[in-house]
C-alpha atoms as a PDB file:
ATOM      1  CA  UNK A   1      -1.617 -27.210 -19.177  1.00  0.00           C
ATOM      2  CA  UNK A   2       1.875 -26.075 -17.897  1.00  0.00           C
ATOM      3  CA  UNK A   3       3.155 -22.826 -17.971  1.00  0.00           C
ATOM      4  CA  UNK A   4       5.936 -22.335 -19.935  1.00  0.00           C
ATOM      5  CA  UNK A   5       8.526 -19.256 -19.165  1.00  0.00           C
ATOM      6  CA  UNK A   6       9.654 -17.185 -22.058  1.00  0.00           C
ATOM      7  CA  UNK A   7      13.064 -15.510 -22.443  1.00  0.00           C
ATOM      8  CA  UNK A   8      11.323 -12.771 -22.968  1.00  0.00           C
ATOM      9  CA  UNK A   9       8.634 -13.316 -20.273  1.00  0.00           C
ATOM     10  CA  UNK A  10      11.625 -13.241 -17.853  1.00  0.00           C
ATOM     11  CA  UNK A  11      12.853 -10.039 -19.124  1.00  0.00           C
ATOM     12  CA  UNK A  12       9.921  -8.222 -19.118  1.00  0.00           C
ATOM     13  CA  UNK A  13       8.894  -9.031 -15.716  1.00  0.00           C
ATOM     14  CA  UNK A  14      12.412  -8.712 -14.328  1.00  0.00           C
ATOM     15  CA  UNK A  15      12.286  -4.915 -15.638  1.00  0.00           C
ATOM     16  CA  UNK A  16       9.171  -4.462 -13.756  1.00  0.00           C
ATOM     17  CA  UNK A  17      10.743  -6.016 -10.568  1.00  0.00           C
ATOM     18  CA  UNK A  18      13.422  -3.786 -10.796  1.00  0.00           C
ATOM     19  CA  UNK A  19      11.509  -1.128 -11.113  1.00  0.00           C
ATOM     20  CA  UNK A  20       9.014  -1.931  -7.654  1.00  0.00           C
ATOM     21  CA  UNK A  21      12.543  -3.164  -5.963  1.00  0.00           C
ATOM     22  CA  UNK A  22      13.233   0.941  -6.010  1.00  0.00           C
ATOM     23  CA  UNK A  23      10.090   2.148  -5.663  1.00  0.00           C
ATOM     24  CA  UNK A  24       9.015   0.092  -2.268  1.00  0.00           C
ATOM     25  CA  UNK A  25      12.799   0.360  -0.904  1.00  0.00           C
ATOM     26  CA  UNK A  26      11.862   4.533  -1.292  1.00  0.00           C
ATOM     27  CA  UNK A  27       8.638   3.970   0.978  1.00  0.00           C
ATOM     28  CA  UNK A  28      10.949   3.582   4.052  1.00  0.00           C
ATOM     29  CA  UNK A  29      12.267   7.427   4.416  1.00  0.00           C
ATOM     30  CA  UNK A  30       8.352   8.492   3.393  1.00  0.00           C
ATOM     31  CA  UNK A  31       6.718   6.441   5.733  1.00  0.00           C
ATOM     32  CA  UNK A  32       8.963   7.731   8.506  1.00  0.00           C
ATOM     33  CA  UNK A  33       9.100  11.388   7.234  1.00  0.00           C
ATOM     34  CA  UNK A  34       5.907  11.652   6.375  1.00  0.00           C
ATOM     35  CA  UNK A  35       3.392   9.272   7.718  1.00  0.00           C
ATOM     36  CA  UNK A  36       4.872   8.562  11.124  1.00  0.00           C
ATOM     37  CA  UNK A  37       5.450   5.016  11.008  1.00  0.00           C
ATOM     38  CA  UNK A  38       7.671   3.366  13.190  1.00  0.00           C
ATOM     39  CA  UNK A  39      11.223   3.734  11.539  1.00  0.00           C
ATOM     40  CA  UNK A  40      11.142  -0.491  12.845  1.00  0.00           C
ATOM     41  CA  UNK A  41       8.472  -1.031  10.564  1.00  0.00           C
ATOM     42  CA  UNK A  42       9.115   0.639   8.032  1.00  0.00           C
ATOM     43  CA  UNK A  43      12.423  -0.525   6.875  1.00  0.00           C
ATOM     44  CA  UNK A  44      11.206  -4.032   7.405  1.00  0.00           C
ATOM     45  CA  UNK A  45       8.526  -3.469   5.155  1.00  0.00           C
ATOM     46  CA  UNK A  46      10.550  -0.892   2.335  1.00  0.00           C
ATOM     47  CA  UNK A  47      13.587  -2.860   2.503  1.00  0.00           C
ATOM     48  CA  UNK A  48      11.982  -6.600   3.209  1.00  0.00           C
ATOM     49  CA  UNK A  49       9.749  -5.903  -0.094  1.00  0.00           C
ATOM     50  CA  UNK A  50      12.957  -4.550  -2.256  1.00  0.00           C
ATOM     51  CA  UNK A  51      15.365  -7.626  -0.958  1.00  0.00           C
ATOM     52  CA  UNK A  52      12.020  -9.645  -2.652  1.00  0.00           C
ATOM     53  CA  UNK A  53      11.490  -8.538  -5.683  1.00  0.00           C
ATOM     54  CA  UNK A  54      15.744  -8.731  -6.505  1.00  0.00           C
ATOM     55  CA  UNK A  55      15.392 -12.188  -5.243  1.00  0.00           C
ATOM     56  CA  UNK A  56      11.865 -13.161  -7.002  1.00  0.00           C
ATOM     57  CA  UNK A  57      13.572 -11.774 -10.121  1.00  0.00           C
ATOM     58  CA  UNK A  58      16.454 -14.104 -10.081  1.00  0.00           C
ATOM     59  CA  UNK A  59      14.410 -16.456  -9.768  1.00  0.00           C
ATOM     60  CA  UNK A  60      12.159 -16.041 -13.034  1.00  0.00           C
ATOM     61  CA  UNK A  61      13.311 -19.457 -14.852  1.00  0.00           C
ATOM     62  CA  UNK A  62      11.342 -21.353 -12.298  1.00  0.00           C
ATOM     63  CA  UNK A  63       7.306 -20.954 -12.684  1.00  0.00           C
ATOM     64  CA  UNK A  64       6.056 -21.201  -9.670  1.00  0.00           C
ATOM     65  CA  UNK A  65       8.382 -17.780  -9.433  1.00  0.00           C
ATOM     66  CA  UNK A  66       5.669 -15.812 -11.334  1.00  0.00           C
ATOM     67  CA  UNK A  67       3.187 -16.976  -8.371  1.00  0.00           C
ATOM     68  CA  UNK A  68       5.031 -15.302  -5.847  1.00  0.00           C
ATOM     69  CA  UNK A  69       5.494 -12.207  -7.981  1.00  0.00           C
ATOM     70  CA  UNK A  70       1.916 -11.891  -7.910  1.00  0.00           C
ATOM     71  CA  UNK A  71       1.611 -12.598  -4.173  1.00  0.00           C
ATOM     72  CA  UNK A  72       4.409  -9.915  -4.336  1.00  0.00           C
ATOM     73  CA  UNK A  73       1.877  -7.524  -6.220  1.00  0.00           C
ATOM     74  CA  UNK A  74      -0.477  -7.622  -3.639  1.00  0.00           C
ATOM     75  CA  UNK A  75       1.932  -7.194  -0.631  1.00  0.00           C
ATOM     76  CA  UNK A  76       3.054  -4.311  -2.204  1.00  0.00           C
ATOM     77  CA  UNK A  77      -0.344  -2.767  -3.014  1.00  0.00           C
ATOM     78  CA  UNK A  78      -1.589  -3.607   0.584  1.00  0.00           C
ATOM     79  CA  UNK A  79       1.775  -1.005   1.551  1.00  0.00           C
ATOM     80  CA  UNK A  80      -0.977   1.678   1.262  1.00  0.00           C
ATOM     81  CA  UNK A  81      -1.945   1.026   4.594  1.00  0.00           C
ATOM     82  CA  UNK A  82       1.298   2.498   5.678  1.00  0.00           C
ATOM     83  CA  UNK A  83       1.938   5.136   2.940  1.00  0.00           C
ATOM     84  CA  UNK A  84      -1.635   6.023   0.835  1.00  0.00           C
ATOM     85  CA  UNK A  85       0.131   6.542  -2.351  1.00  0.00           C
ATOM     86  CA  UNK A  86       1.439   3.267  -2.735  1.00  0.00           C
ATOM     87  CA  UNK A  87      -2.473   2.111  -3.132  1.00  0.00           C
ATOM     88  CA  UNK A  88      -1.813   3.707  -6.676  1.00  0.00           C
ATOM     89  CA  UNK A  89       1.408   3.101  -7.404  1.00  0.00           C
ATOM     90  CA  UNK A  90       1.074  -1.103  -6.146  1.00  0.00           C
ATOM     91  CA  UNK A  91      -2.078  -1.135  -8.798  1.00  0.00           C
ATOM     92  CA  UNK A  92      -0.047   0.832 -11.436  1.00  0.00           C
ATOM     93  CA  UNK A  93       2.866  -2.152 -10.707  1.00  0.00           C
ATOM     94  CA  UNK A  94       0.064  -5.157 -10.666  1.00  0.00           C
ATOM     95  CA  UNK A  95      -1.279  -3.951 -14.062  1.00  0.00           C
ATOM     96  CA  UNK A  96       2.710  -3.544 -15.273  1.00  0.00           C
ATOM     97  CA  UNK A  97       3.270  -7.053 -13.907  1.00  0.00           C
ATOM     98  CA  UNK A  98       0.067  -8.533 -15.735  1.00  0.00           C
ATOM     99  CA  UNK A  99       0.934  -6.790 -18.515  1.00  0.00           C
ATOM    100  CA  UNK A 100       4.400  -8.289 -18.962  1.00  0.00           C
ATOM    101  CA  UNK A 101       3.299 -11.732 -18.558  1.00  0.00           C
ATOM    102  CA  UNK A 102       0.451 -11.333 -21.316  1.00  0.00           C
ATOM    103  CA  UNK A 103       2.441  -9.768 -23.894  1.00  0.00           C
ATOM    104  CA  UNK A 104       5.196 -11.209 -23.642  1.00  0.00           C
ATOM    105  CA  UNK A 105       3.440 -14.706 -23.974  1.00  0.00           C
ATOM    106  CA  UNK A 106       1.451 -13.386 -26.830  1.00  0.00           C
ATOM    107  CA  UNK A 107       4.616 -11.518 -29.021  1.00  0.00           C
ATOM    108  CA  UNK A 108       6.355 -14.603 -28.291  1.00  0.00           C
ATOM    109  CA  UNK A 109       3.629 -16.917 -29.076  1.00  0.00           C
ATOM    110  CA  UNK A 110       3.276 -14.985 -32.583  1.00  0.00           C
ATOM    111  CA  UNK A 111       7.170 -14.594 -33.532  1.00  0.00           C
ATOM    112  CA  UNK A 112       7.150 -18.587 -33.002  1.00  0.00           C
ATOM    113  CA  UNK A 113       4.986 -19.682 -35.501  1.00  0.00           C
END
């Protein structure tokens, strides 16, 4: 079985890329502030994370693209160990993520027929 990206499987999880690219980029001033992490460390983490989901969601024609958004998903919920909150907020982003790829597959599945 292959899997086939939808137009609006692309969008969807795109939106939700955008969407963690701001969120994890945001980490860097909190982790520093807040949590005392090296400031090294944590702009290669905020920042590294934000430059990949901009560049994972360019790349959302290809399918093996929507692998390493969900590798992505887990990098970004394993940033708890650096700021706590982002345990929460990387599941709340996972479940987004999941969620685009399902629905999107399913209204677009249904409006096809």
């Amino acid at each position: 079985m292959m899997f086939e990206v939808t137009p609006g499987m692309r969008r969807l999880c795109a939106t939700v890329l955008g969407m963690e690219a701001v969120v994890v980029a945001l980490i860097t001033p909190v982790a520093i502030n807040l949590y005392g992490v090296a400031p090294g460390t944590a702009v290669a983490v905020g920042v590294g994370l934000a430059v990949a989901c901009v560049l994972i969601a360019g790349m959302l024609k290809r399918p093996f693209s929507y692998l390493a958004g969900s590798l992505l998903q887990v990098l970004v919920i394993a940033t708890g160990f650096l700021v706590f909150p982002m345990f929460f907020l990387g599941v709340i982003f996972a479940a987004l993520w999941i969620t685009a790829i399902f629905v999107a597959r399913r209204v677009e599945g249904v409006t096809s027929r």
